[in-house]
C-alpha atoms as a PDB file:
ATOM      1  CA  UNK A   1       0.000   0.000   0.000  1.00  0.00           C
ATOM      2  CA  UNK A   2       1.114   3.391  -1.311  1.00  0.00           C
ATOM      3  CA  UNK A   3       1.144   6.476   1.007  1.00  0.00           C
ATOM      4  CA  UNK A   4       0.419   9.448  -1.273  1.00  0.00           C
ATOM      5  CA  UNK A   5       1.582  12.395  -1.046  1.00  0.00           C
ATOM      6  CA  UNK A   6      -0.683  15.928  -1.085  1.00  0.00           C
ATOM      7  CA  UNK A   7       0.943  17.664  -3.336  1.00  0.00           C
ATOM      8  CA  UNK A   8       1.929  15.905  -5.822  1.00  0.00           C
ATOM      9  CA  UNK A   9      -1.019  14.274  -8.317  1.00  0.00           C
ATOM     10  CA  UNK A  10       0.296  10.258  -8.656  1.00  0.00           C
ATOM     11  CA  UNK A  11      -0.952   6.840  -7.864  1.00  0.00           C
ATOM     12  CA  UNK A  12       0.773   3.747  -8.241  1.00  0.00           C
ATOM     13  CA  UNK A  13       0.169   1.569 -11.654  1.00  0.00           C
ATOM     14  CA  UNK A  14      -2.216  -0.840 -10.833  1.00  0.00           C
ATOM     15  CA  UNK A  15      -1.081  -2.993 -13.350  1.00  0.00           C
ATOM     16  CA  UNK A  16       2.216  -3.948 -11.410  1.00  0.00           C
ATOM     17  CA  UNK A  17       0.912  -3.153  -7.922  1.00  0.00           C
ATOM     18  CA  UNK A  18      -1.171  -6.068  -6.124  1.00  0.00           C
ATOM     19  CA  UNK A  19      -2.820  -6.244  -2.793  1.00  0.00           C
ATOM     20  CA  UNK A  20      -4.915  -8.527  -1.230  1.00  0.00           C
ATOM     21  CA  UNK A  21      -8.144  -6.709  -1.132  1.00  0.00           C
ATOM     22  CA  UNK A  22      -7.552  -4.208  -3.674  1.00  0.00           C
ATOM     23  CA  UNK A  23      -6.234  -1.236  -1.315  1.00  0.00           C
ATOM     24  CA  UNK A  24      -3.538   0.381  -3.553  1.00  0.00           C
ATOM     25  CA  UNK A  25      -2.867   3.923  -2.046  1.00  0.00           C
ATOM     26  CA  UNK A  26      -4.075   5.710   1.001  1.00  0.00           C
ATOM     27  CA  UNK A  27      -4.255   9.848   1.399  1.00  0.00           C
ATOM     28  CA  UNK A  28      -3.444  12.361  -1.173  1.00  0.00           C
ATOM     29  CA  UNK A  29      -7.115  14.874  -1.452  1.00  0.00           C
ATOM     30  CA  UNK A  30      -9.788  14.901  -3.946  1.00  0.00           C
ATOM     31  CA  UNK A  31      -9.206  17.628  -5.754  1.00  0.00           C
ATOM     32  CA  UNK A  32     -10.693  17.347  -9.402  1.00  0.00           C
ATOM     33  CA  UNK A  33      -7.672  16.973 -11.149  1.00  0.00           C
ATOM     34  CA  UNK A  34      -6.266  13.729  -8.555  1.00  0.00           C
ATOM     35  CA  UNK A  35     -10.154  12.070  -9.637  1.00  0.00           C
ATOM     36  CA  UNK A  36      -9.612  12.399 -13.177  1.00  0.00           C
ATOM     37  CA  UNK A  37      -6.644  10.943 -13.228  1.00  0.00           C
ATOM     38  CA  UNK A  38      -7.553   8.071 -10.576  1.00  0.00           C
ATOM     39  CA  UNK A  39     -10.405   6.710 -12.998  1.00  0.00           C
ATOM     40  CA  UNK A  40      -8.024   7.079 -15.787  1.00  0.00           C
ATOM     41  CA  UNK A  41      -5.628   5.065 -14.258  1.00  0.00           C
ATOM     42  CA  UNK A  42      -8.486   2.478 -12.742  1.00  0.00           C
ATOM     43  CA  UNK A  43      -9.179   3.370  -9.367  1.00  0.00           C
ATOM     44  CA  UNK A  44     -11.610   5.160  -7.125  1.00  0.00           C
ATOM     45  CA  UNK A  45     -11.908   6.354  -3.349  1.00  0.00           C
ATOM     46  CA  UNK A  46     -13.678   4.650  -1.187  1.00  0.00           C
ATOM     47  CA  UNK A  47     -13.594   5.198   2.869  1.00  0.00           C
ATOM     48  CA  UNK A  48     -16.041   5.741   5.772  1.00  0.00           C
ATOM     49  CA  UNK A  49     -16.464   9.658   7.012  1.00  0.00           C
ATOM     50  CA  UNK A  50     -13.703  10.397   9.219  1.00  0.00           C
ATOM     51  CA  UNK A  51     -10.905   8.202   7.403  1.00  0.00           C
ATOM     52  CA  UNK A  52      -8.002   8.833   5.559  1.00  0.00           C
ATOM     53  CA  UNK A  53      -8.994   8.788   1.647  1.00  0.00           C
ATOM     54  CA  UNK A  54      -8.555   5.092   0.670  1.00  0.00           C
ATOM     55  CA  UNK A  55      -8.136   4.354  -3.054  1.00  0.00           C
ATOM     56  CA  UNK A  56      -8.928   0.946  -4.866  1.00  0.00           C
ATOM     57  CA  UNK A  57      -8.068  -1.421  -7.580  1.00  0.00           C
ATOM     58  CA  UNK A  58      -9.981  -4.181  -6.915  1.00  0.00           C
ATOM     59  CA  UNK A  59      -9.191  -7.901  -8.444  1.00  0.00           C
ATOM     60  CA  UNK A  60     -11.694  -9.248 -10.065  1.00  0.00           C
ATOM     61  CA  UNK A  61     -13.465  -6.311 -11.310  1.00  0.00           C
ATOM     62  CA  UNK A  62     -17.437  -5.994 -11.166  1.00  0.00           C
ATOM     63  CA  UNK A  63     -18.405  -4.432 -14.520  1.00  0.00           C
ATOM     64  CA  UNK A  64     -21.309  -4.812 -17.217  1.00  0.00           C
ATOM     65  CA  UNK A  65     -20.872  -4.864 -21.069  1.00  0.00           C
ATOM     66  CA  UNK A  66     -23.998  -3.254 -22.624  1.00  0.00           C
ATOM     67  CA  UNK A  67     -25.000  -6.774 -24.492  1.00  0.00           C
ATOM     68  CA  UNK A  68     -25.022  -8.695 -21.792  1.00  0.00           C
ATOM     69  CA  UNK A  69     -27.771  -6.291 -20.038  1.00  0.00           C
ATOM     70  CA  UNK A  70     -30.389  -8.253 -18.923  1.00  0.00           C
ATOM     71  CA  UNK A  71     -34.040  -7.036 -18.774  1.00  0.00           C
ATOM     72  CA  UNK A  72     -36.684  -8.663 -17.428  1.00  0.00           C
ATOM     73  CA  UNK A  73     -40.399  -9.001 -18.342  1.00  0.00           C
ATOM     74  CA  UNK A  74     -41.551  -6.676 -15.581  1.00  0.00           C
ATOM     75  CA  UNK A  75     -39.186  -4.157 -16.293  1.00  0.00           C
ATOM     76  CA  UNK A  76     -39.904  -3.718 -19.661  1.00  0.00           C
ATOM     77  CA  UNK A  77     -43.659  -3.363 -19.216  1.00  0.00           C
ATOM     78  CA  UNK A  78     -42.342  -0.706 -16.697  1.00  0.00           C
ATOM     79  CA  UNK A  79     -40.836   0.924 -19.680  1.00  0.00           C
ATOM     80  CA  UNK A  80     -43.263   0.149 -22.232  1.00  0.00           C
ATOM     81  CA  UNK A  81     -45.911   2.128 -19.990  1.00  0.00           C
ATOM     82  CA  UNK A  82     -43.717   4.871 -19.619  1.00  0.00           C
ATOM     83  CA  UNK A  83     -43.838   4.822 -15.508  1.00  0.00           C
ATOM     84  CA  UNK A  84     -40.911   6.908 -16.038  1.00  0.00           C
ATOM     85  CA  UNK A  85     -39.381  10.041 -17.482  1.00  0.00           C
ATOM     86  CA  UNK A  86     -35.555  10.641 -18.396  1.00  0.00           C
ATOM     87  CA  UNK A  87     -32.939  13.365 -18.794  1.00  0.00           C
ATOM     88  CA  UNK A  88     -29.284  13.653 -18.148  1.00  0.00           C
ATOM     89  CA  UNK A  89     -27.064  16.112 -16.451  1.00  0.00           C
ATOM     90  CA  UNK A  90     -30.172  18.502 -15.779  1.00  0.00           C
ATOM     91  CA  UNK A  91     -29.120  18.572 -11.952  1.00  0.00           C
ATOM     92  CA  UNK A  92     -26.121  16.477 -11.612  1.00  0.00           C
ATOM     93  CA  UNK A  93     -25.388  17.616  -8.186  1.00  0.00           C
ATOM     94  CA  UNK A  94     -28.851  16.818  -7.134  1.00  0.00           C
ATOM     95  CA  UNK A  95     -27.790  13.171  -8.073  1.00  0.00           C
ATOM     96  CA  UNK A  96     -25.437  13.281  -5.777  1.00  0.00           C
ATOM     97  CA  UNK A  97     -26.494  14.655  -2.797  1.00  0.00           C
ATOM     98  CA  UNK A  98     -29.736  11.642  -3.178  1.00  0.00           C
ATOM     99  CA  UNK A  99     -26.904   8.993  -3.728  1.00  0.00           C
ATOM    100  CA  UNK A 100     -25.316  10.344   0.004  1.00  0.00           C
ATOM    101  CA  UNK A 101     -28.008  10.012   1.414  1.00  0.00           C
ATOM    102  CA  UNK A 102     -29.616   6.894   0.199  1.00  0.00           C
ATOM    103  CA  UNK A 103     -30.176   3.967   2.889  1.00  0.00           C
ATOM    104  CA  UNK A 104     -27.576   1.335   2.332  1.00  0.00           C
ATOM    105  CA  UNK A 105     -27.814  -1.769   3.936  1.00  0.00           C
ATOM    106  CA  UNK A 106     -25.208  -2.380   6.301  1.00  0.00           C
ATOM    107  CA  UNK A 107     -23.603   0.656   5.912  1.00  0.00           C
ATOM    108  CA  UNK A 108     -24.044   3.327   8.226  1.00  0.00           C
ATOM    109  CA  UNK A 109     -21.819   6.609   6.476  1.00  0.00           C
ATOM    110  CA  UNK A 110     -20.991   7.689   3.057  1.00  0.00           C
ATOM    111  CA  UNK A 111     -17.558   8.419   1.777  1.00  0.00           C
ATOM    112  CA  UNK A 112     -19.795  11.115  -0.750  1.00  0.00           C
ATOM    113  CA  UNK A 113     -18.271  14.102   1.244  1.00  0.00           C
ATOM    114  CA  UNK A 114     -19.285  17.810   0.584  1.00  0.00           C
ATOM    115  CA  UNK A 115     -15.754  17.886  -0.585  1.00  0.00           C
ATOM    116  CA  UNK A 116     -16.571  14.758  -3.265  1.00  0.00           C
ATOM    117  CA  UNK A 117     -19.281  16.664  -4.332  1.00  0.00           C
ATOM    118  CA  UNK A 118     -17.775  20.345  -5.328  1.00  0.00           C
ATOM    119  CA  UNK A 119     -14.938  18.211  -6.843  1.00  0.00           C
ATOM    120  CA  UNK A 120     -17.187  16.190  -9.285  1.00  0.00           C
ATOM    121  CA  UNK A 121     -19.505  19.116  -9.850  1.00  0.00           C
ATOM    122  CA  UNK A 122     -16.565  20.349 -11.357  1.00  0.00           C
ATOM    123  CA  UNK A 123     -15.463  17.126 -13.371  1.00  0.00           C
ATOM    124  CA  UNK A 124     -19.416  17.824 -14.944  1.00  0.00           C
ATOM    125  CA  UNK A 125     -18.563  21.046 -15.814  1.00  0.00           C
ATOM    126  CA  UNK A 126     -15.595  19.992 -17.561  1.00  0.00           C
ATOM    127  CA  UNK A 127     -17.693  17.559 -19.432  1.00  0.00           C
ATOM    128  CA  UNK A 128     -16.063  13.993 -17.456  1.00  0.00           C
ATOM    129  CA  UNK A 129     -18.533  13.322 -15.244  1.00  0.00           C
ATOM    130  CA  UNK A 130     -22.147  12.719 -16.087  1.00  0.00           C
ATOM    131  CA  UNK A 131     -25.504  11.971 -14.496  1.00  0.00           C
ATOM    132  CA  UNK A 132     -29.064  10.129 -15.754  1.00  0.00           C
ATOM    133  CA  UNK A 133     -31.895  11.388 -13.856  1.00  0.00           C
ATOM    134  CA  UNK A 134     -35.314   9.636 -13.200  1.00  0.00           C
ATOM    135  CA  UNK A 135     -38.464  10.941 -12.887  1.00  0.00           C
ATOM    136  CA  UNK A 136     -41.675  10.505 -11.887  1.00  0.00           C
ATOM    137  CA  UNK A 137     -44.941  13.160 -11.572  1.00  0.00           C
ATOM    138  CA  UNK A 138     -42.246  15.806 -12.084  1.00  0.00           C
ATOM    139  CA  UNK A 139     -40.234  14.172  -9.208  1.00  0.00           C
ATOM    140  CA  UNK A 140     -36.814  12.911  -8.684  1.00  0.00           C
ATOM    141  CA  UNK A 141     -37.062   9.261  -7.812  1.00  0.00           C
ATOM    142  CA  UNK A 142     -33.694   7.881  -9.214  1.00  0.00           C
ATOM    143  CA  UNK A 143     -30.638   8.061 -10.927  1.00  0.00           C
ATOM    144  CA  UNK A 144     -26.626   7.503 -11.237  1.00  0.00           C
ATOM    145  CA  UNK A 145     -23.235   9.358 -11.712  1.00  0.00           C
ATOM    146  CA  UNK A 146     -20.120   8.728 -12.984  1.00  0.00           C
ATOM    147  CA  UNK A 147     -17.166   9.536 -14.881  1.00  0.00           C
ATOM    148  CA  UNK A 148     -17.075   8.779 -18.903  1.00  0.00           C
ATOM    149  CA  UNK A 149     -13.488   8.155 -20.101  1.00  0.00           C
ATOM    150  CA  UNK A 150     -14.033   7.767 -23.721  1.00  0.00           C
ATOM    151  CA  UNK A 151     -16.751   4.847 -24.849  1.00  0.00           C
ATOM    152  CA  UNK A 152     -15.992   3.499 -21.063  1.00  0.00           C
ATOM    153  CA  UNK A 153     -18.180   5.200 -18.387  1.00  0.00           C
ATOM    154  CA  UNK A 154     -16.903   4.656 -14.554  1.00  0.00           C
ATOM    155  CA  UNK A 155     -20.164   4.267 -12.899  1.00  0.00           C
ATOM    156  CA  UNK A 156     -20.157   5.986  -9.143  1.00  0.00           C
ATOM    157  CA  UNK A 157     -23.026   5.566  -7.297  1.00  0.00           C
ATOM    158  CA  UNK A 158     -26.715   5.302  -7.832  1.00  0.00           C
ATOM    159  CA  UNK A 159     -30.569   5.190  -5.768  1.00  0.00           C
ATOM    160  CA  UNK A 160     -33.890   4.690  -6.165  1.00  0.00           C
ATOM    161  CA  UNK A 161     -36.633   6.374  -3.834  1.00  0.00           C
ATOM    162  CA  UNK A 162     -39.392   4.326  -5.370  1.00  0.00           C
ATOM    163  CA  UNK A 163     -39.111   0.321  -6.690  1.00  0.00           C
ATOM    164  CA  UNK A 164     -37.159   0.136  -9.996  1.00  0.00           C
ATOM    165  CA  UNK A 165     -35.863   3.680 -10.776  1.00  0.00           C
ATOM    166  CA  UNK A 166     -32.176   2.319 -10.461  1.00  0.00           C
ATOM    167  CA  UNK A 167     -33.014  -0.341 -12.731  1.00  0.00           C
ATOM    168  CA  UNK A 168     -34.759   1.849 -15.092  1.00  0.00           C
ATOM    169  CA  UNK A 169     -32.003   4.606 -15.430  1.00  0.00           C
ATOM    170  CA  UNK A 170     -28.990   1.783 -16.306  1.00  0.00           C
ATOM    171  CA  UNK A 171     -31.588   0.602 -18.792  1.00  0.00           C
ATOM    172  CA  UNK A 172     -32.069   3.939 -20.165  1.00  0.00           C
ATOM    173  CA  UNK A 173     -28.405   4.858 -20.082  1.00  0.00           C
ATOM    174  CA  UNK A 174     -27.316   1.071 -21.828  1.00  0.00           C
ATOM    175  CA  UNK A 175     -29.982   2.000 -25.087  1.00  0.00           C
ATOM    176  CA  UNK A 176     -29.434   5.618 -25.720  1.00  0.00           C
ATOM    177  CA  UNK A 177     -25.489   5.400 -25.549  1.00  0.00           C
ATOM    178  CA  UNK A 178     -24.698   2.177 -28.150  1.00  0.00           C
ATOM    179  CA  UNK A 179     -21.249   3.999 -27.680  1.00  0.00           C
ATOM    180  CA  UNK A 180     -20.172   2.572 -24.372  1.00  0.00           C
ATOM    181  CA  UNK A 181     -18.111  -0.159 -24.461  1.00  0.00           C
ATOM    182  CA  UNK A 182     -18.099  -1.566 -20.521  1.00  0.00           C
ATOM    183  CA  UNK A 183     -19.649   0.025 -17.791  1.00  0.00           C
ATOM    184  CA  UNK A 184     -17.299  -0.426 -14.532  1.00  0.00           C
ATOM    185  CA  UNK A 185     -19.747  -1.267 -11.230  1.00  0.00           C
ATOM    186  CA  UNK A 186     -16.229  -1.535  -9.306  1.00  0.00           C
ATOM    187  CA  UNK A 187     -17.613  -3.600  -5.954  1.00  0.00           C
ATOM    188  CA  UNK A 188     -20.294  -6.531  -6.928  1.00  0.00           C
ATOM    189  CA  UNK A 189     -24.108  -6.336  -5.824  1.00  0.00           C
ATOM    190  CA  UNK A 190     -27.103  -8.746  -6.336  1.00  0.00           C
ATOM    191  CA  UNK A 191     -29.352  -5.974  -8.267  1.00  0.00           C
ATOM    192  CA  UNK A 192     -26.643  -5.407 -10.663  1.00  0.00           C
ATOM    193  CA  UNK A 193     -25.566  -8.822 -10.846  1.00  0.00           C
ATOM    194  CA  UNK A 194     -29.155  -9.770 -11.540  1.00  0.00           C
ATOM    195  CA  UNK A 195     -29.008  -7.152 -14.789  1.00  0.00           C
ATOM    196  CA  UNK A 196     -26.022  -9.015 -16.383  1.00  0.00           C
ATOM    197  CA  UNK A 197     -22.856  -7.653 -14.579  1.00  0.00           C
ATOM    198  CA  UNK A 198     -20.262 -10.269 -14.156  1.00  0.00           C
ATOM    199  CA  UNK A 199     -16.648 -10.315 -12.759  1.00  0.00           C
ATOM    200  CA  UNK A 200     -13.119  -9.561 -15.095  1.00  0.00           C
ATOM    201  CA  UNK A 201      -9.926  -9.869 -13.810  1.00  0.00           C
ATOM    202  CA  UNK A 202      -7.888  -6.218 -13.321  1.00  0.00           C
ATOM    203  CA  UNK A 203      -5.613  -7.363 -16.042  1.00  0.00           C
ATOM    204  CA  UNK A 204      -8.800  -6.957 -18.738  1.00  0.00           C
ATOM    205  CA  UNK A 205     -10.325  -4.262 -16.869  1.00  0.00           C
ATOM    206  CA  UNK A 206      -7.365  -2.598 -17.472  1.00  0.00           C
ATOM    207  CA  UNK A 207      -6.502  -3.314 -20.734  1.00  0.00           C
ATOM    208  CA  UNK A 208      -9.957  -2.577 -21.993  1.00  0.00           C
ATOM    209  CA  UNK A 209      -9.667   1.018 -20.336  1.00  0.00           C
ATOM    210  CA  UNK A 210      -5.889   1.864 -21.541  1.00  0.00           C
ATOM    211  CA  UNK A 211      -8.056   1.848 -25.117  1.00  0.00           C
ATOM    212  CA  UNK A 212      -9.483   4.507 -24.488  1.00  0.00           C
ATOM    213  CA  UNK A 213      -6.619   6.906 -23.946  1.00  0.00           C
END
C-alpha cells in the first residue's frame, strides 16, 4: 500500500501493484484533477467519514458490457408504460447529494463528502462526469453518476426512492449510448448482478480502459 503524497497528483500503476483486497494507495485529497486521473488510471476512493482517503483497484473487477444487459419481463412493461421520465445532467449535483443520502444496507456513512461533491460538480462542468436522472410526476425518484473516459463510463453511485428507478435509469443509459463499451460497477451487488454484470480480472479491466486513452 502506497502512502500518497498531497501535493503531488500520482498513484501507483495498478497494473504492477497487487494487494490482497484491492487497497492500492491511502491519502493524497480529492481535488478534481487527482479524480480524473484516478479513474483514468483504474481506481476510485472509497472510505467511511472520518478516514483517511482510501483508493482501490480491486481484483476481479465488477463491470457490465452493454450486451449482456439483462431485462426482465416486468421491467420492460415498466418501460413500455412509460412509468418513467428521463434526462441527463439537468441537476447532476442533485444526483449526488440523493446517492449520500440513500439507505444502504449495512452501511451506516458515506464516503460522498461535501468535498466529493464540489470536486465532481466540477469534473461535470468539464464535461467527465455525467448523471441520468429519473423521474416521476415531475419528481426525482432515481438516478446515477459517474465519470465517462471515452466509450468506457466509470459508474459511481446510484438510488432509487421508489421500486425500480435504479433499474430503469442503467436501462435507459445502456440504449441511448450504443457507444459505451463496458460500464465499470467496481464492488459486486445482487441488483446489478441480476441485470447481467459479471466479474473480469484487473488485467482486462485494465486493458480494456488503456483503449481509451
Amino acid at each position: 500500500m502506497v502512502f500518497l503524497d498531497p501535493t503531488e497528483i500520482s498513484f501507483p500503476d495498478p497494473e504492477f501493484f497487487d494487494s490482497e483486497n484491492g487497497l492500492l494507495a491511502v491519502g493524497g485529497d480529492l481535488s478534481p484533477d487527482r479524480l480524473q486521473f484516478a479513474y483514468e488510471t483504474g481506481l476510485f476512493p472509497w472510505f467511511n467519514p472520518g478516514e483517511e482517503i482510501l483508493w482501490w483497484c480491486p481484483d476481479p473487477r465488477f463491470v457490465l458490457f452493454p450486451d449482456d444487459l439483462k431485462i426482465s419481463k416486468s421491467m420492460k412493461k415498466i418501460l413500455r408504460d412509460e412509468v418513467f421520465t428521463f434526462t441527463e445532467n439537468t441537476c447532476f449535483k442533485n444526483v449526488m447529494e440523493e446517492c449520500k443520502n440513500a439507505y444502504r444496507k449495512d452501511q451506516d456513512g458515506t464516503w460522498i463528502s461535501a468535498e466529493l461533491i464540489d470536486s465532481f460538480v466540477e469534473l461535470h462542468k468539464r464535461g467527465s462526469a455525467k448523471s441520468i436522472e429519473v423521474w416521476q410526476n415531475e419528481k426525482l425518484v432515481g438516478g446515477f453518476y459517474g465519470v465517462q473516459i471515452g466509450n468506457f463510463f466509470c459508474g459511481e453511485s446510484m438510488f432509487a426512492k421508489v421500486s425500480n428507478a435504479s433499474k430503469a435509469a442503467l436501462i435507459y443509459f445502456v440504449k441511448n449510448h450504443r457507444e459505451i463499451e463496458l460500464i465499470d460497477c467496481q464492488i459486486h451487488s445482487e441488483h446489478l448482478e441480476s441485470m447481467g454484470a459479471t466479474m473480469i480480472s484487473k488485467k482486462d479491466y485494465l486493458t480494456i480502459l488503456k483503449k481509451q486513452a
